[in-house]
N, C-alpha and C. Protein backbone atom coordinates (compact mmCIF):
# COMPACT_ATOMS: atom_id res chain seq x y z
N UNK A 1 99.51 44.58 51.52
CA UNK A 1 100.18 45.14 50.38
C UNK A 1 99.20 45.24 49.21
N UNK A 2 99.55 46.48 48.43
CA UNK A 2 98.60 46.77 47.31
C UNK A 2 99.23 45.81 46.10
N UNK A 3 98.05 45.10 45.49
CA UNK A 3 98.65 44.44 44.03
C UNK A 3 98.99 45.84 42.90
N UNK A 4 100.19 45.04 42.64
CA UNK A 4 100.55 46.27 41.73
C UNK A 4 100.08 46.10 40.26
N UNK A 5 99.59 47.33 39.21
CA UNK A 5 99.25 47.05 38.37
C UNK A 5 99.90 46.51 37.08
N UNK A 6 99.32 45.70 36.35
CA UNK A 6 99.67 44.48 35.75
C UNK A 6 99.48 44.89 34.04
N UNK A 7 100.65 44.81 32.96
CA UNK A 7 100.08 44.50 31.32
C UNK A 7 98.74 44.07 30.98
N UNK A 8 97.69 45.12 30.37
CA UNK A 8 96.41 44.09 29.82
C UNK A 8 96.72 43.22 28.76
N UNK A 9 95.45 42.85 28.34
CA UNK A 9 95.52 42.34 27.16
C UNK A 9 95.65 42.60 26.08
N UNK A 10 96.86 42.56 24.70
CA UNK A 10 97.24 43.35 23.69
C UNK A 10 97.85 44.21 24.05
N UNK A 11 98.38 44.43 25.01
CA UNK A 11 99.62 45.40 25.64
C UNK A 11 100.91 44.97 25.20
N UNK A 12 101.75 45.90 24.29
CA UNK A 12 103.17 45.23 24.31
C UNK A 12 104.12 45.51 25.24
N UNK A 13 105.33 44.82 26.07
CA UNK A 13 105.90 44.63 26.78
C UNK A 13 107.06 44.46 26.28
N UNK A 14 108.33 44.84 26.36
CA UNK A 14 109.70 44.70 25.85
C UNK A 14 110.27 44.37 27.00
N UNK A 15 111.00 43.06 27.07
CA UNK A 15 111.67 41.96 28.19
C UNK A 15 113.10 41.78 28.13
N UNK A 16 113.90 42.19 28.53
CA UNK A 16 115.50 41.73 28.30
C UNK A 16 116.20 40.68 29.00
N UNK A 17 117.15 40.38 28.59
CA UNK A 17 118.15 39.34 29.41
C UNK A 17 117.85 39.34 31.00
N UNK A 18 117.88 38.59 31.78
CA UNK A 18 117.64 38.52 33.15
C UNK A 18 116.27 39.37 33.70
N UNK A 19 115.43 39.92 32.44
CA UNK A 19 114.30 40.31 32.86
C UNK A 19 113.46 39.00 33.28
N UNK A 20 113.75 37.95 32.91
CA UNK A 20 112.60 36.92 32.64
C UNK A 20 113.16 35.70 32.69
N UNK A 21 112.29 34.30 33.22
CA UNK A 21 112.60 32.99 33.10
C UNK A 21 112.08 32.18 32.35
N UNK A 22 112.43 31.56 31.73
CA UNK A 22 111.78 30.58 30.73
C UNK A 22 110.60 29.42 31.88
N UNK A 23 111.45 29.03 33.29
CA UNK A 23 110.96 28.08 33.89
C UNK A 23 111.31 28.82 35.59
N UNK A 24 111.24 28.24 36.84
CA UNK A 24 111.63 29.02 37.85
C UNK A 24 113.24 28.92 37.37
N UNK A 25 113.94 29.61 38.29
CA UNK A 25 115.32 29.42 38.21
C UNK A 25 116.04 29.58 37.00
N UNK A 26 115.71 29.59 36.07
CA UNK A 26 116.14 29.30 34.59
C UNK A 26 115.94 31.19 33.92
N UNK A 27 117.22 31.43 33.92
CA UNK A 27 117.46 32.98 33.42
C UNK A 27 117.23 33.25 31.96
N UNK A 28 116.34 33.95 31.76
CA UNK A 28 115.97 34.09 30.03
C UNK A 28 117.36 35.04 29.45
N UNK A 29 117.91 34.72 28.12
CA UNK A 29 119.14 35.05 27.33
C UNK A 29 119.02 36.38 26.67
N UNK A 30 117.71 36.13 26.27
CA UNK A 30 117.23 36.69 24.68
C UNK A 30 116.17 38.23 25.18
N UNK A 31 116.55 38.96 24.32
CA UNK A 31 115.34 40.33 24.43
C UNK A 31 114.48 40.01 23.46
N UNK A 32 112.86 39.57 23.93
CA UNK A 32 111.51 39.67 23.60
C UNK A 32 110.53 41.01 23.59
N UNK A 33 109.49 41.04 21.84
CA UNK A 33 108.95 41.86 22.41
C UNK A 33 107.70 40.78 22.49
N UNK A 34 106.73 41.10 23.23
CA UNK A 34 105.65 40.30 23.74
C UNK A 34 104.55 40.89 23.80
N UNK A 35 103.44 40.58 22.62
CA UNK A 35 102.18 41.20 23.11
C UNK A 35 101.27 40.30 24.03
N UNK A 36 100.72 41.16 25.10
CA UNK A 36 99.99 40.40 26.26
C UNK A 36 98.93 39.68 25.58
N UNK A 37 98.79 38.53 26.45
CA UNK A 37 96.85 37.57 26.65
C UNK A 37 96.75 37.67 27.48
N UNK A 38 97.70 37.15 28.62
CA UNK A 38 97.21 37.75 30.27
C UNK A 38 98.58 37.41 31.00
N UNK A 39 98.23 37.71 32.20
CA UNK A 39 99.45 37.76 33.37
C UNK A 39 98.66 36.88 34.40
N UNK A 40 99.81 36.08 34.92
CA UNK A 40 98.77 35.60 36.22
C UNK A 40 100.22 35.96 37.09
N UNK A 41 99.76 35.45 38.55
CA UNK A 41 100.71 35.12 39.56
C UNK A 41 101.54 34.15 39.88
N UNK A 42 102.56 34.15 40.07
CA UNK A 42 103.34 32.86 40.10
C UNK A 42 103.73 32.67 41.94
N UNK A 43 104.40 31.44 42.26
CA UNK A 43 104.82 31.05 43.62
C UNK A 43 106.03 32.06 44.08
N UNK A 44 106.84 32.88 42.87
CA UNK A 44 107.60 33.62 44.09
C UNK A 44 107.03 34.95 42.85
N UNK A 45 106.73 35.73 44.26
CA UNK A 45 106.18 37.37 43.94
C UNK A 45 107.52 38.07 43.51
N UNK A 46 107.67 38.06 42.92
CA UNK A 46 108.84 39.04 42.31
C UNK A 46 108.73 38.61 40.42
N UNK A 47 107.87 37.40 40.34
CA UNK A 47 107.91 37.16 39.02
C UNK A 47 106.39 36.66 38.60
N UNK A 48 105.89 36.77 37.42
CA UNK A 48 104.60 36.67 37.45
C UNK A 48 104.94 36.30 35.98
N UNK A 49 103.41 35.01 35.77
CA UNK A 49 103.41 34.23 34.57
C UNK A 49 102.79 35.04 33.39
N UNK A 50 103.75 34.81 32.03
CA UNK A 50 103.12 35.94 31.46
C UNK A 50 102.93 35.06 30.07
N UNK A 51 101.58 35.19 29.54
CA UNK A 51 101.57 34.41 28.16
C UNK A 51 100.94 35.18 27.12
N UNK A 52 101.48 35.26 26.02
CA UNK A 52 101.66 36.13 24.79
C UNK A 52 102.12 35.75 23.56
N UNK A 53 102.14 36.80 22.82
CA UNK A 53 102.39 36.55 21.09
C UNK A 53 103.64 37.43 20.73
N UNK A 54 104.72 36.93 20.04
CA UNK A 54 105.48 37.44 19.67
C UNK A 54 104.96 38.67 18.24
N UNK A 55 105.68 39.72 18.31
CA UNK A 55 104.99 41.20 17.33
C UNK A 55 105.34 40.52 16.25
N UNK A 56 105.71 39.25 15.90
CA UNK A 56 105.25 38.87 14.17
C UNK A 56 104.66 37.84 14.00
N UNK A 57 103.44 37.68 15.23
CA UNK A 57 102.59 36.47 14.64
C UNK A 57 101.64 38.41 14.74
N UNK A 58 101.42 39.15 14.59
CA UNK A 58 100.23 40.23 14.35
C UNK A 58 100.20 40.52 13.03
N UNK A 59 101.99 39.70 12.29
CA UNK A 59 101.66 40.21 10.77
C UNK A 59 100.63 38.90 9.81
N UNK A 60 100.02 39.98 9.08
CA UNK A 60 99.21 39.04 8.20
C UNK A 60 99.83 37.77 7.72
N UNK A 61 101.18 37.80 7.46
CA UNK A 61 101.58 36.38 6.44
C UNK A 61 101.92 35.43 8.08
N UNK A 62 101.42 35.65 9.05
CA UNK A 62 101.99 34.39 10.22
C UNK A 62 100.77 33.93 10.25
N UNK A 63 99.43 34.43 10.77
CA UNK A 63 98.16 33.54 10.75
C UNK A 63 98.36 32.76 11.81
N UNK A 64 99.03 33.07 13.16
CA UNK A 64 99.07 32.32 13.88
C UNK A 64 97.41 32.38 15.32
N UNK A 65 97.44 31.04 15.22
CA UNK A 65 96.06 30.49 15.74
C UNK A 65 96.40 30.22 17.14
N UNK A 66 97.57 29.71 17.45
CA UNK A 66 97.91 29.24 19.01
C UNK A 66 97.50 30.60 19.65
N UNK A 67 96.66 30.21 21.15
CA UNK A 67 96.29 30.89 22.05
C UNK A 67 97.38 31.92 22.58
N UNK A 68 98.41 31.03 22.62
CA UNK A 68 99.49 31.90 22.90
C UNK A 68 101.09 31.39 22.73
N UNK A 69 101.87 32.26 22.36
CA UNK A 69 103.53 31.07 21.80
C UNK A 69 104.53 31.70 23.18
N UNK A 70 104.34 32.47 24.16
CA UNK A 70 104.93 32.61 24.86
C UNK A 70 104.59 32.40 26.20
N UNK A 71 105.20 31.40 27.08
CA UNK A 71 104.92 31.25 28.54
C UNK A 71 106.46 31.72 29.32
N UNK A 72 106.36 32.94 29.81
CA UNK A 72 107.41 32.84 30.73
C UNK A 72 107.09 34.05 31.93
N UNK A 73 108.16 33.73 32.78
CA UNK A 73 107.68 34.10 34.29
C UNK A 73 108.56 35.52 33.90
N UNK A 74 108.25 36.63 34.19
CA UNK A 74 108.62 38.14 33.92
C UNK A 74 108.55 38.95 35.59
N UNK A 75 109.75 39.75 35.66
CA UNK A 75 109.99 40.51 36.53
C UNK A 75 108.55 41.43 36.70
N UNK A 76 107.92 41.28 38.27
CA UNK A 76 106.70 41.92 38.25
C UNK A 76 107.20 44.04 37.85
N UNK A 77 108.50 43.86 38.93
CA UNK A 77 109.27 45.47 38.21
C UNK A 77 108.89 45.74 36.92
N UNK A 78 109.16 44.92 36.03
CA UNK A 78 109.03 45.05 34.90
C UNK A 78 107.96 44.93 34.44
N UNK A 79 107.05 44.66 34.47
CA UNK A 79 105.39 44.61 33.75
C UNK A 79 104.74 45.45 34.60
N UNK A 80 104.73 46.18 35.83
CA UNK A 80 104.27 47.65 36.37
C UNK A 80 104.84 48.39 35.76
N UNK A 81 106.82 48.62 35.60
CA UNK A 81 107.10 49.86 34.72
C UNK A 81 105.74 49.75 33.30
N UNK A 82 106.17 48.61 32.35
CA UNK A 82 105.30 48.86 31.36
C UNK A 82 104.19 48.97 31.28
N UNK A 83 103.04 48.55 32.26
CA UNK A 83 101.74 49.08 32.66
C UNK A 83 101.88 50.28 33.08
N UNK A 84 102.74 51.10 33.65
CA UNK A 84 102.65 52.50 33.83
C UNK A 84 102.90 53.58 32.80
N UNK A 85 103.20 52.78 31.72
CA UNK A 85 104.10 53.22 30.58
C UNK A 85 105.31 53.92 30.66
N UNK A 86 106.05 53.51 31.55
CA UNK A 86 107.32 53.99 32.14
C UNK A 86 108.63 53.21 31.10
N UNK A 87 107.77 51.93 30.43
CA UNK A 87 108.89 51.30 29.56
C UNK A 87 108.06 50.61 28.48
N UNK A 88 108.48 50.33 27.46
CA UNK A 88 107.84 49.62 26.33
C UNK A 88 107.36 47.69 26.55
């Protein structure tokens, strides 16, 4: 199987309810937008680890320094649509 292509880095990504898990098993509530640091692979292929910055640490008055404020596992569907630019 071909790896499918993946959000770069500084790519924004828009995530909705049941797009995403906070932890395995654990259904995310909330719609995120998320700018990428990177994507890795996770233990079940259908979801892949995704860590990023929420679009208001990019404004000047946040100054945020953490590497990254978002860790969660994201529908791989969903980060190919938005690497294809098929979705935000």
């Amino acid at each position: 199987m071909t790896a499918r292509t993946m959000p770069a880095a500084g790519d924004r990504v828009s995530v909705r309810p049941g797009e995403w898990q906070s932890s395995p098993g654990v259904g995310g509530q909330t719609y995120h937008d998320i700018r990428i640091v990177s994507v890795h692979q996770s233990h079940d292929p259908a979801y892949a680890w995704v860590y990023g910055h929420g679009m208001e640490c990019s404004w000047e008055s946040a100054d945020c320094a953490a590497p990254w404020c978002f860790e969660l596992l994201v529908s791989v569907d969903v980060l190919a649509a938005a690497a294809a630019g098929a979705r935000p």
